[in-house]
C-alpha atoms as a PDB file:
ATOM      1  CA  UNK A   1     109.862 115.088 108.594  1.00  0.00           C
ATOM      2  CA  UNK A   2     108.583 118.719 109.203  1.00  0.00           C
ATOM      3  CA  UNK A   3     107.348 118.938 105.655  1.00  0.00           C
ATOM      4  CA  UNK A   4     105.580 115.720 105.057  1.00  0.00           C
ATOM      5  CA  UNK A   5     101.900 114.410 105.690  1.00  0.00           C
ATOM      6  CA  UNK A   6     100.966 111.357 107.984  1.00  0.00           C
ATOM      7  CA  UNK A   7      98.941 109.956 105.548  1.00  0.00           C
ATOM      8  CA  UNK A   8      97.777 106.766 107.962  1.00  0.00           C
ATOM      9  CA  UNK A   9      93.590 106.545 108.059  1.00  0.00           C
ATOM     10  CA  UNK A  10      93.315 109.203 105.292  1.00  0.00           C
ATOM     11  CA  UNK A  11      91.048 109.001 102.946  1.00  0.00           C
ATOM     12  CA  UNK A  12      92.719 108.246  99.513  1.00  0.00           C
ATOM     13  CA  UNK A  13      89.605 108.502  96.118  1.00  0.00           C
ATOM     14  CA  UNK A  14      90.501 105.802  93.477  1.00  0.00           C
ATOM     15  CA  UNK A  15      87.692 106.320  90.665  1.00  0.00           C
ATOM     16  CA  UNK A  16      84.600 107.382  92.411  1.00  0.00           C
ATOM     17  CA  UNK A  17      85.924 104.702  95.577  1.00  0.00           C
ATOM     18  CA  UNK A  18      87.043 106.308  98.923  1.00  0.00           C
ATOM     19  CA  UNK A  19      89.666 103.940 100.700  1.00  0.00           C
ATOM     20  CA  UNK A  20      91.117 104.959 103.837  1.00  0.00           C
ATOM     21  CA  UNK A  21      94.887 104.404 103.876  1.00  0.00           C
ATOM     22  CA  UNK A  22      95.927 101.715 106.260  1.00  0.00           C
ATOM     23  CA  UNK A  23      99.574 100.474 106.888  1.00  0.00           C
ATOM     24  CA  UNK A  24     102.367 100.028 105.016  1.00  0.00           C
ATOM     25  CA  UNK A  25     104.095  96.557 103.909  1.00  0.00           C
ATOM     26  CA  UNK A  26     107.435  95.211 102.633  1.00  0.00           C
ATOM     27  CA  UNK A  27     106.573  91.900 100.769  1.00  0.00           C
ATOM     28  CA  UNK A  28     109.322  88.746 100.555  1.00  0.00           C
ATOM     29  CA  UNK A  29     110.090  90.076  97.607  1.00  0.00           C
ATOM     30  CA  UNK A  30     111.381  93.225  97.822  1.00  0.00           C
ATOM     31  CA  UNK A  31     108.092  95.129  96.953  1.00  0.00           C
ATOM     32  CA  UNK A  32     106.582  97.833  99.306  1.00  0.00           C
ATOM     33  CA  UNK A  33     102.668  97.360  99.602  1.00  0.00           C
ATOM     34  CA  UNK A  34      99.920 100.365 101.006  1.00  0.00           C
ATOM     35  CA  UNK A  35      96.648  98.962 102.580  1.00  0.00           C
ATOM     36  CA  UNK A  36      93.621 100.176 101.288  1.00  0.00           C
ATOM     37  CA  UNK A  37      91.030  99.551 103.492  1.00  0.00           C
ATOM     38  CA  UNK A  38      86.811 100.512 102.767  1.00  0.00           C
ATOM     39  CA  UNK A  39      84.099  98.872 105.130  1.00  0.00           C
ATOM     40  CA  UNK A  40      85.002  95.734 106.070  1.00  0.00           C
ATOM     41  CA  UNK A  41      87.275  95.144 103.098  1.00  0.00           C
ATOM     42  CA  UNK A  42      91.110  95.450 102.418  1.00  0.00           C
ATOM     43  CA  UNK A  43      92.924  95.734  99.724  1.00  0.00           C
ATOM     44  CA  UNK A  44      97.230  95.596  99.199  1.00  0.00           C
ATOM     45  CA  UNK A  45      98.716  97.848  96.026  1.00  0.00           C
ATOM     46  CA  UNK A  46     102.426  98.639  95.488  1.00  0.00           C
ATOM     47  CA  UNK A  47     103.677 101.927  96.147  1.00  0.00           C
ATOM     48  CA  UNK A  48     104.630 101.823  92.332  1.00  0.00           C
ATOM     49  CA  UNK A  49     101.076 101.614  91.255  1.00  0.00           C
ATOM     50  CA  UNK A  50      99.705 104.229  93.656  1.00  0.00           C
ATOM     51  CA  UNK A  51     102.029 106.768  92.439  1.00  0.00           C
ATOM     52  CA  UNK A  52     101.594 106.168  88.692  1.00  0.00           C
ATOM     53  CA  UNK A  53      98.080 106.650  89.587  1.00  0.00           C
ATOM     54  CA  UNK A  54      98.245 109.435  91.428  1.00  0.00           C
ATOM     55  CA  UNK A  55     100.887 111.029  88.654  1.00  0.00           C
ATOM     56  CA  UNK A  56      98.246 110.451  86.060  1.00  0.00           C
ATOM     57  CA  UNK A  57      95.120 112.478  88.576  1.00  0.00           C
ATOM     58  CA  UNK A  58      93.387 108.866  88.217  1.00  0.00           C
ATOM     59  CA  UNK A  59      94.108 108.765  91.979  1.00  0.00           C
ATOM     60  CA  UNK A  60      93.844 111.316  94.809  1.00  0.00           C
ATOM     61  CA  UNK A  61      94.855 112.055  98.838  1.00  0.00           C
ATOM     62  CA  UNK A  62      92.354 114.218 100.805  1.00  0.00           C
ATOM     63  CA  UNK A  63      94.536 115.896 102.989  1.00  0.00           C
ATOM     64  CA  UNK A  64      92.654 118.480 104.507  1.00  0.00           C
ATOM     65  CA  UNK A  65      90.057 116.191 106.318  1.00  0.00           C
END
C-alpha cells in the first residue's frame, strides 16, 4: 500500500497519554483490537473506538517521528 503509513511502534496521544501502537488483534468474536502499549503497561481498544476518537481530535497519530 504505496499510500498508507506503518503505524506499528508509533506513538499514538490519547488525552495528554502517549501510547506507542503495538499489534493488531482479531478477538473470538469478530472484533479487531489495537495494542496500546506505555512503559511496562498494555492496553487492547477496538479499532471502532480508536477511530471515533480520532474522528472527534480526542485522539491523535504522530507520524512524522
Amino acid at each position: 500500500m504505496r499510500d498508507a503509513i506503518l503505524l506499528k511502534q508509533k506513538p499514538l496521544v490519547r488525552g495528554s497519554e502517549e501510547f506507542k501502537i503495538g499489534d493488531t488483534y482479531l478477538a473470538a468474536n469478530g472484533e479487531f483490537y489495537i495494542e496500546l502499549k506505555k512503559g511496562g503497561s498494555t492496553m487492547n481498544i477496538r479499532i471502532q473506538e480508536l477511530m471515533a476518537e480520532m474522528n472527534s481530535g480526542a485522539t491523535k497519530i504522530k507520524v512524522n517521528t
